[in-house]
Protein backbone atom coordinates (compact mmCIF):
# COMPACT_ATOMS: atom_id res chain seq x y z
CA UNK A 1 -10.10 -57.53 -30.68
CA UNK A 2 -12.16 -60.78 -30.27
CA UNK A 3 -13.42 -62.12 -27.02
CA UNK A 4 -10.86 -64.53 -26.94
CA UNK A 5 -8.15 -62.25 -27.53
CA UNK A 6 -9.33 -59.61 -25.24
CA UNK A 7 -9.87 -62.71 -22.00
CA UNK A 8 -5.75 -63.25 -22.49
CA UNK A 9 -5.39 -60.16 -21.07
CA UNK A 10 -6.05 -62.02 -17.71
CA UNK A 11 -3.79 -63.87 -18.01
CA UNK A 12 -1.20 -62.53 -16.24
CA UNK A 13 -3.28 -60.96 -13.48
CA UNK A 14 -5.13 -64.90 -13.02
CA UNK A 15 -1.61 -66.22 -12.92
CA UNK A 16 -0.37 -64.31 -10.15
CA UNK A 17 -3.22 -64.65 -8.64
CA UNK A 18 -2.58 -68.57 -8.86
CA UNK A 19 0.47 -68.07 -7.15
CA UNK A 20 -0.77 -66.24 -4.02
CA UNK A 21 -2.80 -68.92 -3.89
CA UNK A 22 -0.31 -71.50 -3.97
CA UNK A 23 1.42 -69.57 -1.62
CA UNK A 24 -1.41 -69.25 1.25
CA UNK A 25 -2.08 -73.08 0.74
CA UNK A 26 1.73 -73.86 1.24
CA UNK A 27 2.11 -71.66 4.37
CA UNK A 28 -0.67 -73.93 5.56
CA UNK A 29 0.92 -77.11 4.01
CA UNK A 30 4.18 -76.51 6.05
CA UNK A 31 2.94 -76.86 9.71
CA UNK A 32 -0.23 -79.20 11.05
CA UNK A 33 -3.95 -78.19 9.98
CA UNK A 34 -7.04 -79.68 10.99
CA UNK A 35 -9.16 -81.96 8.19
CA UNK A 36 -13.20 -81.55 7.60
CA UNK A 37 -14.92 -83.66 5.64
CA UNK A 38 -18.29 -82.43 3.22
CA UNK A 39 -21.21 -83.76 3.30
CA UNK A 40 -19.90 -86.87 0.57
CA UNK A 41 -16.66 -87.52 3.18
CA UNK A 42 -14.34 -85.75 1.14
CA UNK A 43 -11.61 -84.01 3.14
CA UNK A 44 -12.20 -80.29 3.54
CA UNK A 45 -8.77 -78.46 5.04
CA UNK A 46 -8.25 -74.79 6.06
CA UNK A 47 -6.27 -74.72 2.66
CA UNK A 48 -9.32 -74.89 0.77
CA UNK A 49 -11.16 -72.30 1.86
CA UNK A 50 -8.14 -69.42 2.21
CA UNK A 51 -7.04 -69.87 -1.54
CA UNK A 52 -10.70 -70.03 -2.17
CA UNK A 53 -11.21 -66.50 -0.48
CA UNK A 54 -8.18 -64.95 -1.81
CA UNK A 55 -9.13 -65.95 -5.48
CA UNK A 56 -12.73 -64.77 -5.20
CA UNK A 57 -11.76 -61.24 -3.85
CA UNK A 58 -8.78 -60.82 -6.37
CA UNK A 59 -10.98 -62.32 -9.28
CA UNK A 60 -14.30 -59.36 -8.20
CA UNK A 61 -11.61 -56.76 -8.59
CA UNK A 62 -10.15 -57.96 -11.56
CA UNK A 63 -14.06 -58.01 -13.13
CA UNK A 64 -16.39 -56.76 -11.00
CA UNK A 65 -19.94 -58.18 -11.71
CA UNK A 66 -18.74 -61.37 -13.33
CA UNK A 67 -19.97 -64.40 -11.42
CA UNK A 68 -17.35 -66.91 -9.43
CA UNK A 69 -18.54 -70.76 -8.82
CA UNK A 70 -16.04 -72.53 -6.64
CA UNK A 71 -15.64 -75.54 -5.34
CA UNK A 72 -16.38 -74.21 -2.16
CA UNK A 73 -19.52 -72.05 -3.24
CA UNK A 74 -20.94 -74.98 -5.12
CA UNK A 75 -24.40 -74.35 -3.31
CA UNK A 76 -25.59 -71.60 -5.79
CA UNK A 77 -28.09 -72.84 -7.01
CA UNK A 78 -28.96 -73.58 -10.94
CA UNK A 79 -31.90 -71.06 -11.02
CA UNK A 80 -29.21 -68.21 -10.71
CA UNK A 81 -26.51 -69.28 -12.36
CA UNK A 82 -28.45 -70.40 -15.85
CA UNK A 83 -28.43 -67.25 -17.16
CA UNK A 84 -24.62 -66.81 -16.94
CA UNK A 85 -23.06 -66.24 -20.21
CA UNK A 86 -19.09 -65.66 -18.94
CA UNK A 87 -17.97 -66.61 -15.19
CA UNK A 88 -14.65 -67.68 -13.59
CA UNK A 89 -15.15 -71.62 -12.40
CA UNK A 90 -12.41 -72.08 -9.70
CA UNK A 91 -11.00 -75.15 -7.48
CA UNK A 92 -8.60 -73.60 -5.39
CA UNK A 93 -7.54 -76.37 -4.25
CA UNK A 94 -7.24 -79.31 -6.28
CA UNK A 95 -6.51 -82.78 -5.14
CA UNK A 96 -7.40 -81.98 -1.18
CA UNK A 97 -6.48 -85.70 -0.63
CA UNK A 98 -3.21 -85.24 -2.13
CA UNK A 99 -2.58 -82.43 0.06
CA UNK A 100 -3.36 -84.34 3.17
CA UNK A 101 -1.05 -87.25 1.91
CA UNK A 102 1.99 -84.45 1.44
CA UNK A 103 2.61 -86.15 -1.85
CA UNK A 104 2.74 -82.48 -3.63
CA UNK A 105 0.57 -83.54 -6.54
CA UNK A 106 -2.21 -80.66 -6.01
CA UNK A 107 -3.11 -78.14 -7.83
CA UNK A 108 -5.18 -74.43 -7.88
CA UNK A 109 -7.26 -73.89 -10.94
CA UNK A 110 -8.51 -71.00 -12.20
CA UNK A 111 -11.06 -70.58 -15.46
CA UNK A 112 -13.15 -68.44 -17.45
CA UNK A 113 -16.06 -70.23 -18.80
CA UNK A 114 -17.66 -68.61 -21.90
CA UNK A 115 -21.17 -70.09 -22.89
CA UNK A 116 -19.94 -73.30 -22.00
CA UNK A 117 -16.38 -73.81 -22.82
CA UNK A 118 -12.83 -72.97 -21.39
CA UNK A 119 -11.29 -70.08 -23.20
CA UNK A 120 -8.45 -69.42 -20.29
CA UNK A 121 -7.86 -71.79 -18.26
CA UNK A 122 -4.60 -71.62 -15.33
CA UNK A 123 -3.45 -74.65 -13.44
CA UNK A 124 -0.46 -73.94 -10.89
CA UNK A 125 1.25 -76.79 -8.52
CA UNK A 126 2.92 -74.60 -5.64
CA UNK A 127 5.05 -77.27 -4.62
CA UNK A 128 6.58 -78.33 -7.86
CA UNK A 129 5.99 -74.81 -8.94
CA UNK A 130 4.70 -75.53 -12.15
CA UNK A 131 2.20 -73.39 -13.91
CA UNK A 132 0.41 -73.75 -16.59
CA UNK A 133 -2.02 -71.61 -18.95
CA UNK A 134 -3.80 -71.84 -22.03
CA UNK A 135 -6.11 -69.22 -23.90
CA UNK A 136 -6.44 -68.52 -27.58
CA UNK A 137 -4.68 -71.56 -29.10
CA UNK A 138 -1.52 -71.31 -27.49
CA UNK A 139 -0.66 -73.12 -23.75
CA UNK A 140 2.43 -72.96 -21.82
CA UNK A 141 4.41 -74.51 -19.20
CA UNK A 142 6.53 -72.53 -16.83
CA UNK A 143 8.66 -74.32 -14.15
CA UNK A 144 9.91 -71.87 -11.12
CA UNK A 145 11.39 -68.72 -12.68
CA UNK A 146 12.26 -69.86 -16.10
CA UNK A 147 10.65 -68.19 -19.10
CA UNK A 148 7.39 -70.26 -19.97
CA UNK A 149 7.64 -73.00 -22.68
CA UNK A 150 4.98 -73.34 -25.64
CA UNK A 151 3.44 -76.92 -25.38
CA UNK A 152 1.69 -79.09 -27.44
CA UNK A 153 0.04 -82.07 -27.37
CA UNK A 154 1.57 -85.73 -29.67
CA UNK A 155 0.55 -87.51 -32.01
CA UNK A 156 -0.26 -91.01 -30.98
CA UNK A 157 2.40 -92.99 -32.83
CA UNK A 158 0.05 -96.31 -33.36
CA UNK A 159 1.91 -98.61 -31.12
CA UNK A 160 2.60 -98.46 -26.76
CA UNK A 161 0.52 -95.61 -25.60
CA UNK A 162 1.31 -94.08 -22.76
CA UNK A 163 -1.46 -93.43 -20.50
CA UNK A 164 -2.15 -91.09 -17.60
CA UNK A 165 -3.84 -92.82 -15.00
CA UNK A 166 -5.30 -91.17 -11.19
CA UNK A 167 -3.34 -91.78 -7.89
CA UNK A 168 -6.37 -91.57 -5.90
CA UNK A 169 -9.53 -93.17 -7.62
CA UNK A 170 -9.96 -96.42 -9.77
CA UNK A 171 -12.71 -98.92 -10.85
CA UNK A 172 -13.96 -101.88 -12.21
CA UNK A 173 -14.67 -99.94 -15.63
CA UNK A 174 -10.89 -98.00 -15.95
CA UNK A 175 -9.46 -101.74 -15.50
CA UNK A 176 -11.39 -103.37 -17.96
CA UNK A 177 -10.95 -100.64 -20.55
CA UNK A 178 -7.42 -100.60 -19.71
CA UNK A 179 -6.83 -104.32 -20.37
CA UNK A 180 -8.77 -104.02 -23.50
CA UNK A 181 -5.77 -101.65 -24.71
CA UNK A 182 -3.04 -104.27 -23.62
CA UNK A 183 -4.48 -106.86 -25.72
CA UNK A 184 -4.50 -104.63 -28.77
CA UNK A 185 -1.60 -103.11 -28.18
CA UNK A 186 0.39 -105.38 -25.97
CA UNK A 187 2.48 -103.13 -23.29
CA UNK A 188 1.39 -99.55 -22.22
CA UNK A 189 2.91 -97.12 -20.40
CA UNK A 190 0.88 -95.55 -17.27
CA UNK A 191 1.56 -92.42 -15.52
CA UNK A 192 0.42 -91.94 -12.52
CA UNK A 193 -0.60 -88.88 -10.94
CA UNK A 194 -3.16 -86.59 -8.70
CA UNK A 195 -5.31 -83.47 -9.38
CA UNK A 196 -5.30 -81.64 -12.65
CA UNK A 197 -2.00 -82.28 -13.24
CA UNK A 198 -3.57 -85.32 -15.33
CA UNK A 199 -4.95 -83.26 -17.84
CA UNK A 200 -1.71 -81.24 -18.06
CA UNK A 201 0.43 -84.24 -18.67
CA UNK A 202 -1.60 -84.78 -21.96
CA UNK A 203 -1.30 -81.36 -23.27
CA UNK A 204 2.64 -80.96 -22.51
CA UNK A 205 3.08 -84.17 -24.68
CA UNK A 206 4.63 -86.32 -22.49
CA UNK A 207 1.17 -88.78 -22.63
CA UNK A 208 -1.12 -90.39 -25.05
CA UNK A 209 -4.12 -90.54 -23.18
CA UNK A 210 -5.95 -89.79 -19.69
CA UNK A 211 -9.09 -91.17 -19.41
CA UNK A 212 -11.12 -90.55 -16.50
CA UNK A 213 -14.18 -93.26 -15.66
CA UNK A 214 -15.04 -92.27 -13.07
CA UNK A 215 -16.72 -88.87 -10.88
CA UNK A 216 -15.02 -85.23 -11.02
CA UNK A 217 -16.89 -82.30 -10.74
CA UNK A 218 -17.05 -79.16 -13.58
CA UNK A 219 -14.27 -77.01 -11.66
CA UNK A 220 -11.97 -80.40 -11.26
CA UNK A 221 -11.46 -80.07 -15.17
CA UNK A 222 -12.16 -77.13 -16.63
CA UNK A 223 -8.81 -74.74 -16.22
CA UNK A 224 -6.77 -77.86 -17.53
CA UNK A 225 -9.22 -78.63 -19.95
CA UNK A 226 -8.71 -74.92 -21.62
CA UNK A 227 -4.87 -75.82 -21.30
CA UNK A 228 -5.82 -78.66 -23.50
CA UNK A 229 -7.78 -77.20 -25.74
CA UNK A 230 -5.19 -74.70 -26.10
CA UNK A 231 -2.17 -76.96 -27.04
CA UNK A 232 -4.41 -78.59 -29.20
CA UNK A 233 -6.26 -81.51 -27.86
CA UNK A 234 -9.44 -82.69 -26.90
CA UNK A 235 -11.49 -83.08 -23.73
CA UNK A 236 -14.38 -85.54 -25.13
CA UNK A 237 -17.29 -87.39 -23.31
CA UNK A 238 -17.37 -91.09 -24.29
CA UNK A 239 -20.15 -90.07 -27.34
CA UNK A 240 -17.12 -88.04 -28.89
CA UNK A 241 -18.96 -84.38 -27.52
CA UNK A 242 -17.16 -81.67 -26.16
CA UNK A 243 -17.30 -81.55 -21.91
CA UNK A 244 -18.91 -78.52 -21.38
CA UNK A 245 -19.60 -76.30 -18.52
CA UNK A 246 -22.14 -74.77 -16.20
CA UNK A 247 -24.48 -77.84 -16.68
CA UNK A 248 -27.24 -78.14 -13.70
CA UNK A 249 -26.01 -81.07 -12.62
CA UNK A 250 -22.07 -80.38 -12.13
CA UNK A 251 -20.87 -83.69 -12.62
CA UNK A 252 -19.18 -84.51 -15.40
CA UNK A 253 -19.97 -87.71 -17.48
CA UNK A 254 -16.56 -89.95 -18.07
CA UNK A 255 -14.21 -88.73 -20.57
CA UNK A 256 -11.40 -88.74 -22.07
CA UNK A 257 -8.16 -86.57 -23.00
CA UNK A 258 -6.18 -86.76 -26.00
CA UNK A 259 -4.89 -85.37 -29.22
CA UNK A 260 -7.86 -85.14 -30.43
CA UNK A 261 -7.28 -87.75 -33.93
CA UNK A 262 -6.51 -90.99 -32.77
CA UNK A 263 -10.09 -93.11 -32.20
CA UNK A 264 -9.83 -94.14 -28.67
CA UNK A 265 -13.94 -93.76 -28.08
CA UNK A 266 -13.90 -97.50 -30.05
CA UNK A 267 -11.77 -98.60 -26.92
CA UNK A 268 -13.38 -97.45 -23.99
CA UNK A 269 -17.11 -97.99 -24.98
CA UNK A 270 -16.05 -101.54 -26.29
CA UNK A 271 -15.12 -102.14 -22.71
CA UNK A 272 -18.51 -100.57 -20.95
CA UNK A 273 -20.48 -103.51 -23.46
């Protein structure tokens, strides 16, 4: 059994873990709550930190001695977590500001990080129920209690790409980039959406493209990013490199998301010149 094969035996365990989650966050979603805000103003809810608890008891039992980094332990610092080969990297809850809008469009992530890359990765939107999960080349999609569906991402056809674009953050460079598109390709299509569920468009085929300009942190993208990786796309930093994981500084550069073939780096670093 490979190390691959033998972390897809999570799976299920990380998945219904995802869903008690969800669960706790949407018992809290259904009445008032109070908002925080961090130390860089973003919003900080009671949401937050019970899915983050319940994950990072359920996720000790499930492996005992393997390290958690959450959103909401970010504070360990570099010196101890350097030497970590495998650990679960967690947001458990995923587009905060989305939550405090009601819009739905937030997410719990859940991912095992081995020496730098996503090998399982679970995204689950308790709302919408949607979950998704990827390990070992193949990613799903499962919507309430139907059976999960295989997913893939497209092929960019060569002609109006459809494009994935945040709800909540934009910028000078995104705009630019994105009208550097329209005058090659004339119309686009944009999608728009919150948390991870970005990502997830990409790899369940129904978008060309999400590119991302802009700040997210490691655990923003990294249980999507195994969903991509698993339905066969790419999550690439604007020099064409793999994003990877556990860096000391936990911001990720910009990147993009994609099938992986089609040369949209020549785009997007046309438009930062």
């Amino acid at each position: 059994m490979t190390r691959v094969d033998e972390y897809c035996r999570y799976l299920d365990s990380v998945c219904a873990t995802a869903r008690e989650a969800g669960a706790a966050i949407m018992h809290i979603y259904q009445r008032d709550f109070d908002i925080q805000h961090k130390g860089d103003g973003s919003p900080l809810t009671e949401a937050d930190l019970a899915a983050h608890t319940l994950i990072c008891d359920q996720l000790a039992t499930l492996t005992p001695g393997l390290p958690v980094l959450s959103e909401e332990s970010r504070d360990i610092h570099y010196r101890e977590r350097a030497d970590w080969e495998r650990y679960w990297l967690v947001d458990p809850l995923d587009g905060t500001k989305e939550f405090v809008n009601r819009n739905g469009e937030f997410t719990v992530n859940i991912a095992l990080i081995d020496k730098g890359i996503p090998l399982l990765g679970v995204v689950y939107a308790p709302v919408m129920d949607i979950l998704y999960t990827g390990c070992a080349g193949r990613a799903t999609r499962q919507s309430a209690d139907q059976k999960p569906d295989t997913i893939r991402v497209r092929s960019f056809s060569g002609s109006r790409p459809c494009l994935v674009a945040s709800r909540s953050h934009a910028g000078e460079a995104l705009t630019a980039a994105l009208e550097g598109l329209r005058e090659q390709f004339g119309d686009i299509d944009t999608l728009s959406m919150g948390s991870s569920f970005k990502l997830c468009l990409v790899a369940e085929g129904r978008a060309d493209l999400y590119p991302r300009l802009g700040p997210t942190s490691e655990w923003d993208t990294a249980a999507a990013h195994a969903v991509v990786t698993a339905a066969g796309g790419r999550v690439t930093t604007l020099q064409g490199e793999d994003l990877c994981y556990n860096k000391e500084n936990l911001l990720n550069p910009w990147f993009i998301v994609s099938d992986g073939d089609y040369d949209w780096l020549s785009h997007f670093n046309a438009a930062q010149e």
